[in-house]
Protein backbone atom coordinates (compact mmCIF):
# COMPACT_ATOMS: atom_id res chain seq x y z
CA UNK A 1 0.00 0.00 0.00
CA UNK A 2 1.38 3.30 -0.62
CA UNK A 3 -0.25 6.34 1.17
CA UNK A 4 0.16 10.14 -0.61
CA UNK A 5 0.49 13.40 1.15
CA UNK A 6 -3.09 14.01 1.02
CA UNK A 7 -4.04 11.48 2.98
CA UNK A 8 -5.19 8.89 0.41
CA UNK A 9 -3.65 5.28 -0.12
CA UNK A 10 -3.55 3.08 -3.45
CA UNK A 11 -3.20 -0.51 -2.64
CA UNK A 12 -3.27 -3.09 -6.41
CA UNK A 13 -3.76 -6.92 -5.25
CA UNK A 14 -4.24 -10.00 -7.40
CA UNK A 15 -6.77 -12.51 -6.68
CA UNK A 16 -6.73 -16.17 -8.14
CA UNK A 17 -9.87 -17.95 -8.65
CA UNK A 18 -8.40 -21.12 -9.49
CA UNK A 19 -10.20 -22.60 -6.37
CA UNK A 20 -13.01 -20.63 -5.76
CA UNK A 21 -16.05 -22.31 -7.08
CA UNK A 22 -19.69 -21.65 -6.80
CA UNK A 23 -21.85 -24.20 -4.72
CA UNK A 24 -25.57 -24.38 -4.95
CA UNK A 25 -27.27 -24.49 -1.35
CA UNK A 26 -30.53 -26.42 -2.85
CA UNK A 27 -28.58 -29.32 -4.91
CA UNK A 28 -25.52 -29.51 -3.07
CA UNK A 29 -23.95 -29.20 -6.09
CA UNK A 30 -20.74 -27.88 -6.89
CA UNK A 31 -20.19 -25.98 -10.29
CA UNK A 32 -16.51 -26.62 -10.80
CA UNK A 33 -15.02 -24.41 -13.53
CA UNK A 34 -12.13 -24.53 -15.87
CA UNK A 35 -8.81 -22.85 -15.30
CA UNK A 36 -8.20 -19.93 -17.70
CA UNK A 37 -6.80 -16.63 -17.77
CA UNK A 38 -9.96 -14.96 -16.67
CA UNK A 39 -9.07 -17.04 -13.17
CA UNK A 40 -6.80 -13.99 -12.30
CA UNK A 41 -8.24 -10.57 -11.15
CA UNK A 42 -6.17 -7.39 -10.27
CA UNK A 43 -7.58 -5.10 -8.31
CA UNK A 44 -6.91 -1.51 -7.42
CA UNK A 45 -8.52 0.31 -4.74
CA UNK A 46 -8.49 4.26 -3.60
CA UNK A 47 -8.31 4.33 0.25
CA UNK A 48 -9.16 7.30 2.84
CA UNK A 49 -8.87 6.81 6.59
CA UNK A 50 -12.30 8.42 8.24
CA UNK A 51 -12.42 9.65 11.47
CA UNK A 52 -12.41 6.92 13.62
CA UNK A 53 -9.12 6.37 11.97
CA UNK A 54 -9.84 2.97 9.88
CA UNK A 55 -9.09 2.98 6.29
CA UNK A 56 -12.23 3.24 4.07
CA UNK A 57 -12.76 2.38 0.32
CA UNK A 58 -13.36 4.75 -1.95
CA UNK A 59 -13.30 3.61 -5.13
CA UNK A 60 -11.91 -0.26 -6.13
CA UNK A 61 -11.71 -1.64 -9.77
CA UNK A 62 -10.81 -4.86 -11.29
CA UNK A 63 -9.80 -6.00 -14.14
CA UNK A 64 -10.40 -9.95 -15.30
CA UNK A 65 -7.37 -11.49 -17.33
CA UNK A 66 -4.48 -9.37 -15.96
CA UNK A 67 -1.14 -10.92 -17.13
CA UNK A 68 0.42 -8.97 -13.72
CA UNK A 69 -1.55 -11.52 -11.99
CA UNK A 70 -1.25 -14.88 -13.83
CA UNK A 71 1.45 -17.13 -12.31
């Protein structure tokens, strides 16, 4: 994370999805997916610490695919 004179922080994080998988509560049934390059997110977030002095989100965006992130 790297925090700027204003008072802001940028943090950019990578998320694999290569074992996240989406289970249905009424079957039981888990919906296994393939591994492709859409399996890695990066993320970059906009952070502001509010008064009580815990860092808040203010804006986060992702983008599906990133090279950065595959291994």
């Amino acid at each position: 994370m790297t925090v700027h004179e204003d008072g802001t922080a940028a943090l950019v994080y990578c998320e694999g999805r290569t074992k996240a998988f989406n289970k249905f509560l009424g079957t039981g049934k888990t919906d296994v997916t393939p591994v492709t390059k859409n399996s890695y997110v990066i993320y970059a977030a906009s952070l502001r610490k509010n008064g009580n002095g815990v860092w808040v989100t203010e804006r986060l965006s992702s983008q599906r695919g990133s090279a950065k992130c595959r291994p």
